[in-house]
ModelCIF file with pLDDT and N, C-alpha, C, O atoms, coordinates in Angstrom:
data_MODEL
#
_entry.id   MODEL 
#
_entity.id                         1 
_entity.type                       polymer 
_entity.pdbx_number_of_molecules   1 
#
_entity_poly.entity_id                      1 
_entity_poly.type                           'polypeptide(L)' 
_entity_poly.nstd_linkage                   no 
_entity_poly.nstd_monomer                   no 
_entity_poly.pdbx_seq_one_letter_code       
;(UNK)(UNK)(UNK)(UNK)(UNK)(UNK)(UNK)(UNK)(UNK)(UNK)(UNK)(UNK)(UNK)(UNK)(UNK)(UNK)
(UNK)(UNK)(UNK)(UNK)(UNK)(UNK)(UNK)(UNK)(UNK)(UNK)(UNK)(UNK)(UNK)(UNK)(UNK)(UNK)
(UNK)(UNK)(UNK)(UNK)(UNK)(UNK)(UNK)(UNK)(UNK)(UNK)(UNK)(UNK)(UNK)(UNK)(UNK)
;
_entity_poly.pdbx_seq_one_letter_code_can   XXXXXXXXXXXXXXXXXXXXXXXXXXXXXXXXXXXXXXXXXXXXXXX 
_entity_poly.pdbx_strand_id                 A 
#
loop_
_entity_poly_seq.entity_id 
_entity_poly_seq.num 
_entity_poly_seq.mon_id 
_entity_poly_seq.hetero 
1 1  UNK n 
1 2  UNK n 
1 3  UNK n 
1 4  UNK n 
1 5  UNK n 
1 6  UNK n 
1 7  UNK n 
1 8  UNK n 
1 9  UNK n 
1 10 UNK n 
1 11 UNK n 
1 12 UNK n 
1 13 UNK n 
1 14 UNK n 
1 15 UNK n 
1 16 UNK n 
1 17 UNK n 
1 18 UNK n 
1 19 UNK n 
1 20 UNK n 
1 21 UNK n 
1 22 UNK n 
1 23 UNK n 
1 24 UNK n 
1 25 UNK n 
1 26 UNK n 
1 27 UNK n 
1 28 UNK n 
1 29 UNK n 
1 30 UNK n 
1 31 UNK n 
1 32 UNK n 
1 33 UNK n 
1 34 UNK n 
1 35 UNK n 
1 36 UNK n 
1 37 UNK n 
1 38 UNK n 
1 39 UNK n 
1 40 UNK n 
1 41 UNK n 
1 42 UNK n 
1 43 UNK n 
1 44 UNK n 
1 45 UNK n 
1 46 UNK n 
1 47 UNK n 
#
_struct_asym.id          A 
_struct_asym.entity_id   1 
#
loop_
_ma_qa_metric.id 
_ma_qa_metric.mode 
_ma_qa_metric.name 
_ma_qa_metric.software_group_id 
_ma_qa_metric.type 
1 global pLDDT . pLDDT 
2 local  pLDDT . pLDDT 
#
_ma_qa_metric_global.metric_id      1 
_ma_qa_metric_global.metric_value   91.47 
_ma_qa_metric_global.model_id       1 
_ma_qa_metric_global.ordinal_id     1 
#
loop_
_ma_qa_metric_local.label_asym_id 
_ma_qa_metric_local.label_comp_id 
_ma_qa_metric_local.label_seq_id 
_ma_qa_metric_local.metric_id 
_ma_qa_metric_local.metric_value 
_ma_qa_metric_local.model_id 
_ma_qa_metric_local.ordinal_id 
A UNK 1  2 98.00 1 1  
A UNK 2  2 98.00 1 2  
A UNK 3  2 98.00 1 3  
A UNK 4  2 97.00 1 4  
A UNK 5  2 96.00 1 5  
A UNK 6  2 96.00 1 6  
A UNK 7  2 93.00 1 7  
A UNK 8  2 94.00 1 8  
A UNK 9  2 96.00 1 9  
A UNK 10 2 94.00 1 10 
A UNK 11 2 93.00 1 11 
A UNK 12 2 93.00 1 12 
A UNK 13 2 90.00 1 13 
A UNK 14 2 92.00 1 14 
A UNK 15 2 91.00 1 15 
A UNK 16 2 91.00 1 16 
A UNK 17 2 87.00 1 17 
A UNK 18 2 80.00 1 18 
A UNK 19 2 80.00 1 19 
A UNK 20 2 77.00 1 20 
A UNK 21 2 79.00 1 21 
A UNK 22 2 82.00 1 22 
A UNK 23 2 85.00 1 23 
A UNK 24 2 85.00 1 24 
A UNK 25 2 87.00 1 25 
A UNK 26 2 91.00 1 26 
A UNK 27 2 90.00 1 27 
A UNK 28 2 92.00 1 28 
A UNK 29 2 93.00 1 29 
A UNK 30 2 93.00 1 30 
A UNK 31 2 93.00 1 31 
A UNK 32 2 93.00 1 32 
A UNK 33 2 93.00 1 33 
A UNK 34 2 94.00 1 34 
A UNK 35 2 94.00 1 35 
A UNK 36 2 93.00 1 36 
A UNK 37 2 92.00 1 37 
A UNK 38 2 94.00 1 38 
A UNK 39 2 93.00 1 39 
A UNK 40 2 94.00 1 40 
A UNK 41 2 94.00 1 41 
A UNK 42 2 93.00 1 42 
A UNK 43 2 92.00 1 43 
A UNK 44 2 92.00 1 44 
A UNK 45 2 93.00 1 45 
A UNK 46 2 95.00 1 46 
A UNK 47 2 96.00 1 47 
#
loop_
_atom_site.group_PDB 
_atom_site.id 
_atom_site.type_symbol 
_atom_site.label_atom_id 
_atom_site.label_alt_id 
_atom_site.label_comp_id 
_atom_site.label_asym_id 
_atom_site.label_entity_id 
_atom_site.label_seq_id 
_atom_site.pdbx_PDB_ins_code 
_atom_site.Cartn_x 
_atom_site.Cartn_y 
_atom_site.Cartn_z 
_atom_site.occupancy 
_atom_site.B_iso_or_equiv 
_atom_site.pdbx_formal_charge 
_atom_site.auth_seq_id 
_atom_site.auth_comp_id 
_atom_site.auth_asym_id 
_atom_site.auth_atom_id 
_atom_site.pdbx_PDB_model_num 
ATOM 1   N N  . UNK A 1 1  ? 13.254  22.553  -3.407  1.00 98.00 ? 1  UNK A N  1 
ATOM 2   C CA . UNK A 1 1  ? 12.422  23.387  -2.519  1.00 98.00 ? 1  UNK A CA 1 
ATOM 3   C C  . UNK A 1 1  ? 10.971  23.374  -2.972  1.00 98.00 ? 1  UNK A C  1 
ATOM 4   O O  . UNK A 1 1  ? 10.051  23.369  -2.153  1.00 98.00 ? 1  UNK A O  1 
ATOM 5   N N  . UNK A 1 2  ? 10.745  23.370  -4.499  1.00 98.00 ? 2  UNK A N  1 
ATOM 6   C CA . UNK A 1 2  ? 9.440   23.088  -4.681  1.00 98.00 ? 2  UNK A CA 1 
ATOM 7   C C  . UNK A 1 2  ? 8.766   21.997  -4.834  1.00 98.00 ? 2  UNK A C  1 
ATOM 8   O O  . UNK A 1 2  ? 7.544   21.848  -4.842  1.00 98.00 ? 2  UNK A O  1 
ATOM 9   N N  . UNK A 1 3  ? 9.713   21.126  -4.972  1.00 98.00 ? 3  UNK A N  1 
ATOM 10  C CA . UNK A 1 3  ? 9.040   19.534  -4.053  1.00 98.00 ? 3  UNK A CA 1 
ATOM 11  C C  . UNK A 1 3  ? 8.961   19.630  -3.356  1.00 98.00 ? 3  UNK A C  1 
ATOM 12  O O  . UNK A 1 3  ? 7.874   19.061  -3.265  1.00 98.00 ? 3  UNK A O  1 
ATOM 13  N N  . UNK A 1 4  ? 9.309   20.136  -1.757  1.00 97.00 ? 4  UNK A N  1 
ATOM 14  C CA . UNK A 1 4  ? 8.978   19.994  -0.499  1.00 97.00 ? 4  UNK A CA 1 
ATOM 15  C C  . UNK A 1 4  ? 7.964   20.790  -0.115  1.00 97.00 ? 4  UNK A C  1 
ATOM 16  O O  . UNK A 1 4  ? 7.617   20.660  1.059   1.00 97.00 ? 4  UNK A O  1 
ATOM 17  N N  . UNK A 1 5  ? 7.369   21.609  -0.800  1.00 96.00 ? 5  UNK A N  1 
ATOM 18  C CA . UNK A 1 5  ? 5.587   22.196  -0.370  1.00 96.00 ? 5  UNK A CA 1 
ATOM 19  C C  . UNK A 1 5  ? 5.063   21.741  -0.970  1.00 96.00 ? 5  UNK A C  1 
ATOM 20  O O  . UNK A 1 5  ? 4.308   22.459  -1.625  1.00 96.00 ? 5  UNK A O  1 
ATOM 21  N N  . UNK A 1 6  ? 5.009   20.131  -1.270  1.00 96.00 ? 6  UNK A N  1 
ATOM 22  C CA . UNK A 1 6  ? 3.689   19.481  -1.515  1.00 96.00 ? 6  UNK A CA 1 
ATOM 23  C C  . UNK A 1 6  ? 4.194   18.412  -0.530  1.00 96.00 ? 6  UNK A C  1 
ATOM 24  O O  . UNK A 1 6  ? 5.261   18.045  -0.038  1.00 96.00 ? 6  UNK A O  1 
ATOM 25  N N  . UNK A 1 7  ? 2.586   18.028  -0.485  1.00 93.00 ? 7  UNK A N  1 
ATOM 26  C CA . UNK A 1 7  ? 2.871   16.754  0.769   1.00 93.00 ? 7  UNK A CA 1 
ATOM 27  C C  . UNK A 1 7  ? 3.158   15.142  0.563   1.00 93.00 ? 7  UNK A C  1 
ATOM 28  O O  . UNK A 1 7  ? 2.824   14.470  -0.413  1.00 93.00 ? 7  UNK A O  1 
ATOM 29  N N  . UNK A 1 8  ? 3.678   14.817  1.429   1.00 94.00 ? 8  UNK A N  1 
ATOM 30  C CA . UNK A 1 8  ? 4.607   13.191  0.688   1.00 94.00 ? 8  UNK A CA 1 
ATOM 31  C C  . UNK A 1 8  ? 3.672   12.459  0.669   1.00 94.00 ? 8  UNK A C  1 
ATOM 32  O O  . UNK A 1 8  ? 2.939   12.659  1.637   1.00 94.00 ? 8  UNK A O  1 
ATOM 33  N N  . UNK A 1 9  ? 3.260   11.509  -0.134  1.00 96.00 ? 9  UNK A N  1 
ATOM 34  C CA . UNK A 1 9  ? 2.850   10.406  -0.484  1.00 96.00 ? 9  UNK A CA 1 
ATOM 35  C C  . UNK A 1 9  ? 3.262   8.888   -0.966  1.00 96.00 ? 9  UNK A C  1 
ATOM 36  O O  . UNK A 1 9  ? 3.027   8.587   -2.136  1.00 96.00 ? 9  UNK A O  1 
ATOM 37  N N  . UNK A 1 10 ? 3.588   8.374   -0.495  1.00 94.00 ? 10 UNK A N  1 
ATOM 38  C CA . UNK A 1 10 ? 3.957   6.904   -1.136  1.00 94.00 ? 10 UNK A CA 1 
ATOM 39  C C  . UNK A 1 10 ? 2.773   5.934   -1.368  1.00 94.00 ? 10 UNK A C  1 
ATOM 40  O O  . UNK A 1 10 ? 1.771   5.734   -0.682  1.00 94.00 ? 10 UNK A O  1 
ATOM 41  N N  . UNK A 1 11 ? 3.351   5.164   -3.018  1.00 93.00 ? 11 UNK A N  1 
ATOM 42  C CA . UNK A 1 11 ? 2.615   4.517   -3.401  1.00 93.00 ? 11 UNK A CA 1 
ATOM 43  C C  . UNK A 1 11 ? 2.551   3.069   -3.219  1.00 93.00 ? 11 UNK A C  1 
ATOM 44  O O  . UNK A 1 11 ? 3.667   2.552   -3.155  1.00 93.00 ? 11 UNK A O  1 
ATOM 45  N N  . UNK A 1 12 ? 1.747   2.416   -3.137  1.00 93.00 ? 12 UNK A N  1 
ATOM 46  C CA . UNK A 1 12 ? 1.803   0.788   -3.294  1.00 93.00 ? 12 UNK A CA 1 
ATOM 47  C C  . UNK A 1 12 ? 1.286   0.093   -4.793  1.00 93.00 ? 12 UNK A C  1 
ATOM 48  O O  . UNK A 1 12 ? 0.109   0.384   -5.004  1.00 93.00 ? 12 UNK A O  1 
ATOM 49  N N  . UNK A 1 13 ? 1.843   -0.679  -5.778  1.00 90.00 ? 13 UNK A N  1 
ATOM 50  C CA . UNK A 1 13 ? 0.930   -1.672  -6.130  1.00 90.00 ? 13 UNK A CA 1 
ATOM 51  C C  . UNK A 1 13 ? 1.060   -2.928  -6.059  1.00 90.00 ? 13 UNK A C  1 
ATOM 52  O O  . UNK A 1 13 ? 2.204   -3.335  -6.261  1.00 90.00 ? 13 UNK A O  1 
ATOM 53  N N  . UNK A 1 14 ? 0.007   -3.948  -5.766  1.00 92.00 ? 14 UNK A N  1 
ATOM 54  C CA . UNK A 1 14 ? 0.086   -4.854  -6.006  1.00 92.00 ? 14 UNK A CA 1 
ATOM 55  C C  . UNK A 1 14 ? -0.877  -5.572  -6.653  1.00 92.00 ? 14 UNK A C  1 
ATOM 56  O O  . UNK A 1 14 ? -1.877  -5.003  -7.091  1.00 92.00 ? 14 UNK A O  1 
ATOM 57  N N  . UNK A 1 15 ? -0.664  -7.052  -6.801  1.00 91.00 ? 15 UNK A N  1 
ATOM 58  C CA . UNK A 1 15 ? -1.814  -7.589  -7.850  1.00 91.00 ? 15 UNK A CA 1 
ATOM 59  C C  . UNK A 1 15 ? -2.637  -9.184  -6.735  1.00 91.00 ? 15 UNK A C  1 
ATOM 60  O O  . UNK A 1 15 ? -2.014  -9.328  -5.683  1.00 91.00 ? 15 UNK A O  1 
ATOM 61  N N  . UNK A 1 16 ? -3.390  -9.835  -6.848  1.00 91.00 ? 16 UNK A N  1 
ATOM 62  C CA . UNK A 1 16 ? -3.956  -10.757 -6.337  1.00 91.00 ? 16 UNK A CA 1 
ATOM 63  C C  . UNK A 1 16 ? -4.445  -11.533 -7.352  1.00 91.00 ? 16 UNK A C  1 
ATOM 64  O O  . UNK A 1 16 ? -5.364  -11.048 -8.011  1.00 91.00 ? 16 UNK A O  1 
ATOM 65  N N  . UNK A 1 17 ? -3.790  -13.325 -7.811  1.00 87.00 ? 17 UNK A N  1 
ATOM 66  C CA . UNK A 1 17 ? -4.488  -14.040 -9.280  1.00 87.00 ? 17 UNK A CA 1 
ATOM 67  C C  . UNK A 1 17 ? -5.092  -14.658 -8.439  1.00 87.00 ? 17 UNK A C  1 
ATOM 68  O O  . UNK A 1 17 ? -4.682  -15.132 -7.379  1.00 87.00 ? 17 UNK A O  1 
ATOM 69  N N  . UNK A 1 18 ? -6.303  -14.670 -8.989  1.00 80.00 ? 18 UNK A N  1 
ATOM 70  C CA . UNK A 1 18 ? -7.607  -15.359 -8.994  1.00 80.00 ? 18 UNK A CA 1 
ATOM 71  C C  . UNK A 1 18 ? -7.673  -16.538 -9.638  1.00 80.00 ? 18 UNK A C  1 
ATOM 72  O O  . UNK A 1 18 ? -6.871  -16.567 -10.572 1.00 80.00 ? 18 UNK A O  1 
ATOM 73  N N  . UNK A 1 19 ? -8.408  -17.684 -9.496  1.00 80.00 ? 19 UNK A N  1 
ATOM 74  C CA . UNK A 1 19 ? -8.934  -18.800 -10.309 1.00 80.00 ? 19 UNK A CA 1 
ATOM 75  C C  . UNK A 1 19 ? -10.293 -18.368 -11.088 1.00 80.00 ? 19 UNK A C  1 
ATOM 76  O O  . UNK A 1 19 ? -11.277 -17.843 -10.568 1.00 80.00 ? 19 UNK A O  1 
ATOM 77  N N  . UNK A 1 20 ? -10.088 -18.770 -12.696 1.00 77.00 ? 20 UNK A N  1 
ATOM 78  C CA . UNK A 1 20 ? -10.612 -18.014 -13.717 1.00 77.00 ? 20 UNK A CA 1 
ATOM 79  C C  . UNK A 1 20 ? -12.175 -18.316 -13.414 1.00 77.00 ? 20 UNK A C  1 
ATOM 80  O O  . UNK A 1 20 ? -12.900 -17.567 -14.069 1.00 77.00 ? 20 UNK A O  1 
ATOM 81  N N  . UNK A 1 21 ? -12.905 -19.266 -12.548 1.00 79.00 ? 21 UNK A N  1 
ATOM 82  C CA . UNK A 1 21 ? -14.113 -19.671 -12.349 1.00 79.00 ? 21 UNK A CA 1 
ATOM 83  C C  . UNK A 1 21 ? -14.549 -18.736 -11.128 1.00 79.00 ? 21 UNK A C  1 
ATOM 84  O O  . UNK A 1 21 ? -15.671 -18.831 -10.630 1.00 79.00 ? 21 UNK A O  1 
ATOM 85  N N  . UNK A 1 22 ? -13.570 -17.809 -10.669 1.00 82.00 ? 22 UNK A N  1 
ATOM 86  C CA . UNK A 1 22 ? -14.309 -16.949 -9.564  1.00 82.00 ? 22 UNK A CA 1 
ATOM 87  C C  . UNK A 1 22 ? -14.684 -15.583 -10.126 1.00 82.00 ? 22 UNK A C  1 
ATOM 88  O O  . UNK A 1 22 ? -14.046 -14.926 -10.949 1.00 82.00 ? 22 UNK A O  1 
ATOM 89  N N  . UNK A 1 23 ? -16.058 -15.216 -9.418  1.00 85.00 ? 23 UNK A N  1 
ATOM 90  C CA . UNK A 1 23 ? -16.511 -14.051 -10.051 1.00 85.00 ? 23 UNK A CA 1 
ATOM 91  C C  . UNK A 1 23 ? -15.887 -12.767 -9.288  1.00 85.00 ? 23 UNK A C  1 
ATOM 92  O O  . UNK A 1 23 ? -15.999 -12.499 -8.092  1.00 85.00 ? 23 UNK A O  1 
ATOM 93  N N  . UNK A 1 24 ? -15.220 -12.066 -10.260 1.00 85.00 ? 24 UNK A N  1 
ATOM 94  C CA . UNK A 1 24 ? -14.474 -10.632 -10.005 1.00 85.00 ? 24 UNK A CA 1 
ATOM 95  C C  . UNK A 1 24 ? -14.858 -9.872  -9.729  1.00 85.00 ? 24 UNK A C  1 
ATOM 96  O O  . UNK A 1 24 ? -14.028 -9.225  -9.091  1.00 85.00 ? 24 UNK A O  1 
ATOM 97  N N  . UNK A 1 25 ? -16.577 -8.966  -9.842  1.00 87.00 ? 25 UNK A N  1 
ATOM 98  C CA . UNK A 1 25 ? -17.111 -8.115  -10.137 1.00 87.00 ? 25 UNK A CA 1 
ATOM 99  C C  . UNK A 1 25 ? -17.833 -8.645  -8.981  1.00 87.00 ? 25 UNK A C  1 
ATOM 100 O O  . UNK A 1 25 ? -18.058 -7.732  -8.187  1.00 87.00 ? 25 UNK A O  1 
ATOM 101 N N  . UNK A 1 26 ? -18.300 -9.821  -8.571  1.00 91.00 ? 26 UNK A N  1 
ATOM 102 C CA . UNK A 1 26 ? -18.644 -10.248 -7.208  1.00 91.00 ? 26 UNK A CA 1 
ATOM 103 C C  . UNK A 1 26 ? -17.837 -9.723  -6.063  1.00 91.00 ? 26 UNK A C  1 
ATOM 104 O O  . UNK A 1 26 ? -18.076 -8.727  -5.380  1.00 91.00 ? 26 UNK A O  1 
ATOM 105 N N  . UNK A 1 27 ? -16.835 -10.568 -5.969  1.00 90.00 ? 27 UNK A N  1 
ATOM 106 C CA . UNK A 1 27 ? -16.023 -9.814  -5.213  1.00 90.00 ? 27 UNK A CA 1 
ATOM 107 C C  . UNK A 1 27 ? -15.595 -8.367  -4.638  1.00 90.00 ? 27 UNK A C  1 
ATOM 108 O O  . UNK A 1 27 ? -15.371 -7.826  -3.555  1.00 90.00 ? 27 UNK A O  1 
ATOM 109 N N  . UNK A 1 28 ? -15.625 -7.972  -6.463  1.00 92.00 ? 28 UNK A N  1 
ATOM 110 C CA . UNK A 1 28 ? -15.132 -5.705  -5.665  1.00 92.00 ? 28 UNK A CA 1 
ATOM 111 C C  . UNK A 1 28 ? -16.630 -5.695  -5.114  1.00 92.00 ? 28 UNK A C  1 
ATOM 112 O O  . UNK A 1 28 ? -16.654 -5.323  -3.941  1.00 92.00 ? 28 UNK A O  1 
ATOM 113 N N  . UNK A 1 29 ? -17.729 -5.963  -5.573  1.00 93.00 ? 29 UNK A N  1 
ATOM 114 C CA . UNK A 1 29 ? -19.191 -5.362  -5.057  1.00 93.00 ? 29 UNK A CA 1 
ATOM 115 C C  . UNK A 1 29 ? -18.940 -5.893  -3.672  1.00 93.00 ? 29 UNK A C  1 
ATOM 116 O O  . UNK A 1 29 ? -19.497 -5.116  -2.896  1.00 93.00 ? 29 UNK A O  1 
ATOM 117 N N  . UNK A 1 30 ? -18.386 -6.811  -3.052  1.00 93.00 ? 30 UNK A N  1 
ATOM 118 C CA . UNK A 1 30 ? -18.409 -7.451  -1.601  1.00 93.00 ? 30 UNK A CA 1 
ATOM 119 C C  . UNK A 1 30 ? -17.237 -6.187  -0.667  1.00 93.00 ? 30 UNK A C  1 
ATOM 120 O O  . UNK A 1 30 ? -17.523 -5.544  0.343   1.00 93.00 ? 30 UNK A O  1 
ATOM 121 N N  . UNK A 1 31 ? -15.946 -6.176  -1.434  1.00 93.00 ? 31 UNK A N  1 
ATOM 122 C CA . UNK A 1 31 ? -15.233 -5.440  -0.468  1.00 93.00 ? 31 UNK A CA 1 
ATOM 123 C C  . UNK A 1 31 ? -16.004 -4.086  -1.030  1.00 93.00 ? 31 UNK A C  1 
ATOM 124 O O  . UNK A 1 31 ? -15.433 -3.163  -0.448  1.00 93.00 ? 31 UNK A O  1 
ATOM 125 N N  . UNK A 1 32 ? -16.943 -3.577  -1.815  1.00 93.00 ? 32 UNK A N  1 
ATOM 126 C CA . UNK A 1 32 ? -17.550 -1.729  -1.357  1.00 93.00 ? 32 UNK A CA 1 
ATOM 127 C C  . UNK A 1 32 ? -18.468 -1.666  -0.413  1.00 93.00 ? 32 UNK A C  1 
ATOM 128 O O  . UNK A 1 32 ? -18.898 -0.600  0.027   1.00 93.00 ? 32 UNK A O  1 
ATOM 129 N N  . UNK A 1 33 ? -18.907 -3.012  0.039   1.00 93.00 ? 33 UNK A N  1 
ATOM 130 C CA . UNK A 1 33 ? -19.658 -3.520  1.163   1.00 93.00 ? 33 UNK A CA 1 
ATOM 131 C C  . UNK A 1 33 ? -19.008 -3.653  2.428   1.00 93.00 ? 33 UNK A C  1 
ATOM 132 O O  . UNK A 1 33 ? -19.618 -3.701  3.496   1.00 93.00 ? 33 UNK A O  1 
ATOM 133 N N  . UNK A 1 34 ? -17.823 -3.710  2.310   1.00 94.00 ? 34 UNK A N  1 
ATOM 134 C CA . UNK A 1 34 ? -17.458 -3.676  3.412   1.00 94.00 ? 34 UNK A CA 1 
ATOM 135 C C  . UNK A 1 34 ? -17.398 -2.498  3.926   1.00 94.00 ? 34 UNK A C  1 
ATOM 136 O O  . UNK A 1 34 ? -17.753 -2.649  5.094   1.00 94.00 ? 34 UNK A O  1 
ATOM 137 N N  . UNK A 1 35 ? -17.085 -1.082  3.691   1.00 94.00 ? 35 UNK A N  1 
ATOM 138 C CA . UNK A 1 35 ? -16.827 -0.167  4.033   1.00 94.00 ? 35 UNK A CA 1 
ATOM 139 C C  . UNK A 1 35 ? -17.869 0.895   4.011   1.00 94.00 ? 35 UNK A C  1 
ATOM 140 O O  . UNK A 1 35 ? -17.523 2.056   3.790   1.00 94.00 ? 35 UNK A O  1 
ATOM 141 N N  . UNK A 1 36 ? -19.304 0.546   4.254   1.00 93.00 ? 36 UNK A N  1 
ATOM 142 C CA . UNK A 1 36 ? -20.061 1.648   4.077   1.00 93.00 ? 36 UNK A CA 1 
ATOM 143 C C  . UNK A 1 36 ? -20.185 3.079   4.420   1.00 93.00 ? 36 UNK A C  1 
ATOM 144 O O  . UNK A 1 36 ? -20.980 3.871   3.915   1.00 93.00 ? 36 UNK A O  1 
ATOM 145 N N  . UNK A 1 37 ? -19.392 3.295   5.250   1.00 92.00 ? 37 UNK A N  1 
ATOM 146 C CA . UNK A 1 37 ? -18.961 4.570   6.057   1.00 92.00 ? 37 UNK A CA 1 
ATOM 147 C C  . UNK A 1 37 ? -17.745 5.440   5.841   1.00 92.00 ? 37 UNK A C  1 
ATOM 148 O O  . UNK A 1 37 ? -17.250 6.273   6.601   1.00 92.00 ? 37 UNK A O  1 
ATOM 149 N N  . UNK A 1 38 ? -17.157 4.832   3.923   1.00 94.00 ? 38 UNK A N  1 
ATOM 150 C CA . UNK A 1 38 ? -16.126 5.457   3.904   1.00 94.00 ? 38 UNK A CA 1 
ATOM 151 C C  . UNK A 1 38 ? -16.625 6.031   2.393   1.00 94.00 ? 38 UNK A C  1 
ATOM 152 O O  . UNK A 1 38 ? -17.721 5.633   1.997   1.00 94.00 ? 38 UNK A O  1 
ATOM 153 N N  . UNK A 1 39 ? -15.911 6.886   1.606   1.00 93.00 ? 39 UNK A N  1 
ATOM 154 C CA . UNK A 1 39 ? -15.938 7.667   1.063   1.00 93.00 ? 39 UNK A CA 1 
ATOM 155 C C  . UNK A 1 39 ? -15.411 6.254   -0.544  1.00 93.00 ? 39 UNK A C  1 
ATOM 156 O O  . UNK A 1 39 ? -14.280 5.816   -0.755  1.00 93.00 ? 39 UNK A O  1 
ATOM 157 N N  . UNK A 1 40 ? -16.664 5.935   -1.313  1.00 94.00 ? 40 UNK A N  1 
ATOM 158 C CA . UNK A 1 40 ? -16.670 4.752   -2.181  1.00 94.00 ? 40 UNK A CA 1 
ATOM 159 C C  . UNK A 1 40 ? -16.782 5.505   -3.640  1.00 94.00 ? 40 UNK A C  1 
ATOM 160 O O  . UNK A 1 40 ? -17.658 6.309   -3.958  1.00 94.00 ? 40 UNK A O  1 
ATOM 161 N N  . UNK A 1 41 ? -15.749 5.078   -4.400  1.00 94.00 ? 41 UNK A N  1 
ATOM 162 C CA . UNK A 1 41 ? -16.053 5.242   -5.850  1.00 94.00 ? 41 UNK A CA 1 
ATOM 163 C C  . UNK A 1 41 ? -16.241 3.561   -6.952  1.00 94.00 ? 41 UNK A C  1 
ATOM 164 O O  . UNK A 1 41 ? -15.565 2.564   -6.700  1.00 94.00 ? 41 UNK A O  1 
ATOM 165 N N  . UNK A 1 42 ? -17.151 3.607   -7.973  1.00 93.00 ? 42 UNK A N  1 
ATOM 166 C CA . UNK A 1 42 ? -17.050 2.503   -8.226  1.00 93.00 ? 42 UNK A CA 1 
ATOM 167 C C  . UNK A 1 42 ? -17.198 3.255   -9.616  1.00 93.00 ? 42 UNK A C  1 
ATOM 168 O O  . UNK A 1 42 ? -18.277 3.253   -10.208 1.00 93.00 ? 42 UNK A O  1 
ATOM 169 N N  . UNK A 1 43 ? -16.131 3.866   -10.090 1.00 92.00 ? 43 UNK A N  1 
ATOM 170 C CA . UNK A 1 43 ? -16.419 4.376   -11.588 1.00 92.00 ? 43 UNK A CA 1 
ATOM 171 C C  . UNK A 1 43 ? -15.251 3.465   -12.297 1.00 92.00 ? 43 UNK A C  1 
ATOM 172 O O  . UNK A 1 43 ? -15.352 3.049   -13.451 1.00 92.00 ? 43 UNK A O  1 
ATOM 173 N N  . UNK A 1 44 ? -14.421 3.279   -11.662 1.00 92.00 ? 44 UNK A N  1 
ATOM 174 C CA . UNK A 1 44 ? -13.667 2.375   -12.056 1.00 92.00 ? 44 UNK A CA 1 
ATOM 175 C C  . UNK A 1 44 ? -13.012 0.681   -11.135 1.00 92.00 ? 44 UNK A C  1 
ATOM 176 O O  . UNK A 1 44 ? -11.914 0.590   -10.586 1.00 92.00 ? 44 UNK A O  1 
ATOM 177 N N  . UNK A 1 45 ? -13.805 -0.167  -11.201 1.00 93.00 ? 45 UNK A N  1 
ATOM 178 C CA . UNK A 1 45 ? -13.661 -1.024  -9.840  1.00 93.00 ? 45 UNK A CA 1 
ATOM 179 C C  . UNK A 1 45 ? -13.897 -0.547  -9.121  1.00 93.00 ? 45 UNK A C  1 
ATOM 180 O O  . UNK A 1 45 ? -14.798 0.274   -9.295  1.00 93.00 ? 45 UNK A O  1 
ATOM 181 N N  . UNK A 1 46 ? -13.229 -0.683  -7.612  1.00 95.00 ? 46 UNK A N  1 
ATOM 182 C CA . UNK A 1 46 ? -13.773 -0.096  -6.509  1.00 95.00 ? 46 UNK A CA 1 
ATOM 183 C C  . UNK A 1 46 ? -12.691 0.940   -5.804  1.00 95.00 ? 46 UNK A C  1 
ATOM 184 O O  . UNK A 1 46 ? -12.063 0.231   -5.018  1.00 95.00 ? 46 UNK A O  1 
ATOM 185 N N  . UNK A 1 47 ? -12.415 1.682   -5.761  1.00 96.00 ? 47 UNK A N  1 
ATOM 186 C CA . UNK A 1 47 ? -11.555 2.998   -4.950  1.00 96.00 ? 47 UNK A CA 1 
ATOM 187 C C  . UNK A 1 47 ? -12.639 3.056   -3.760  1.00 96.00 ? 47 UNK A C  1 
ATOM 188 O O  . UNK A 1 47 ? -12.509 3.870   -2.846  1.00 96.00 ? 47 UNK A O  1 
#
Protein backbone atom coordinates (compact mmCIF):
# COMPACT_ATOMS: atom_id res chain seq x y z
CA UNK A 1 0.00 0.00 0.00
CA UNK A 2 2.89 2.25 0.50
CA UNK A 3 4.32 1.53 -2.76
CA UNK A 4 1.30 2.40 -4.47
CA UNK A 5 1.25 6.30 -3.39
CA UNK A 6 4.18 6.92 -5.21
CA UNK A 7 4.03 7.17 -8.85
CA UNK A 8 5.29 4.35 -11.33
CA UNK A 9 8.23 4.81 -13.17
CA UNK A 10 10.14 2.48 -15.37
CA UNK A 11 13.60 2.49 -16.19
CA UNK A 12 15.67 2.00 -19.35
CA UNK A 13 19.46 1.45 -19.81
CA UNK A 14 21.26 1.17 -22.55
CA UNK A 15 24.75 1.66 -23.98
CA UNK A 16 25.89 2.84 -27.75
CA UNK A 17 30.06 1.68 -28.74
CA UNK A 18 31.57 4.16 -30.50
CA UNK A 19 34.80 3.97 -32.70
CA UNK A 20 37.68 5.16 -30.39
CA UNK A 21 38.64 8.08 -33.11
CA UNK A 22 35.13 9.70 -32.60
CA UNK A 23 34.81 12.62 -30.40
CA UNK A 24 32.35 11.91 -27.36
CA UNK A 25 32.09 15.17 -25.74
CA UNK A 26 31.38 16.40 -29.41
CA UNK A 27 28.68 14.50 -29.77
CA UNK A 28 26.65 14.99 -26.09
CA UNK A 29 27.39 18.96 -26.88
CA UNK A 30 25.44 18.17 -30.41
CA UNK A 31 22.44 16.13 -28.92
CA UNK A 32 22.07 19.36 -25.86
CA UNK A 33 21.70 21.17 -29.12
CA UNK A 34 19.24 19.50 -30.17
CA UNK A 35 16.76 20.22 -27.63
CA UNK A 36 16.92 23.83 -26.78
CA UNK A 37 13.50 24.17 -25.42
CA UNK A 38 13.79 21.45 -22.97
CA UNK A 39 14.85 21.50 -19.52
CA UNK A 40 19.15 20.59 -20.08
CA UNK A 41 21.59 19.51 -17.45
CA UNK A 42 25.20 19.06 -18.41
CA UNK A 43 26.70 18.49 -14.86
CA UNK A 44 27.13 15.19 -15.69
CA UNK A 45 27.09 14.44 -19.68
CA UNK A 46 24.02 15.48 -20.90
CA UNK A 47 20.46 14.77 -18.97
Amino acid sequence: ELRASYPDYFMGKKKIELTPDIDVDGILTKMKDLYPNDEVSTVDGVK
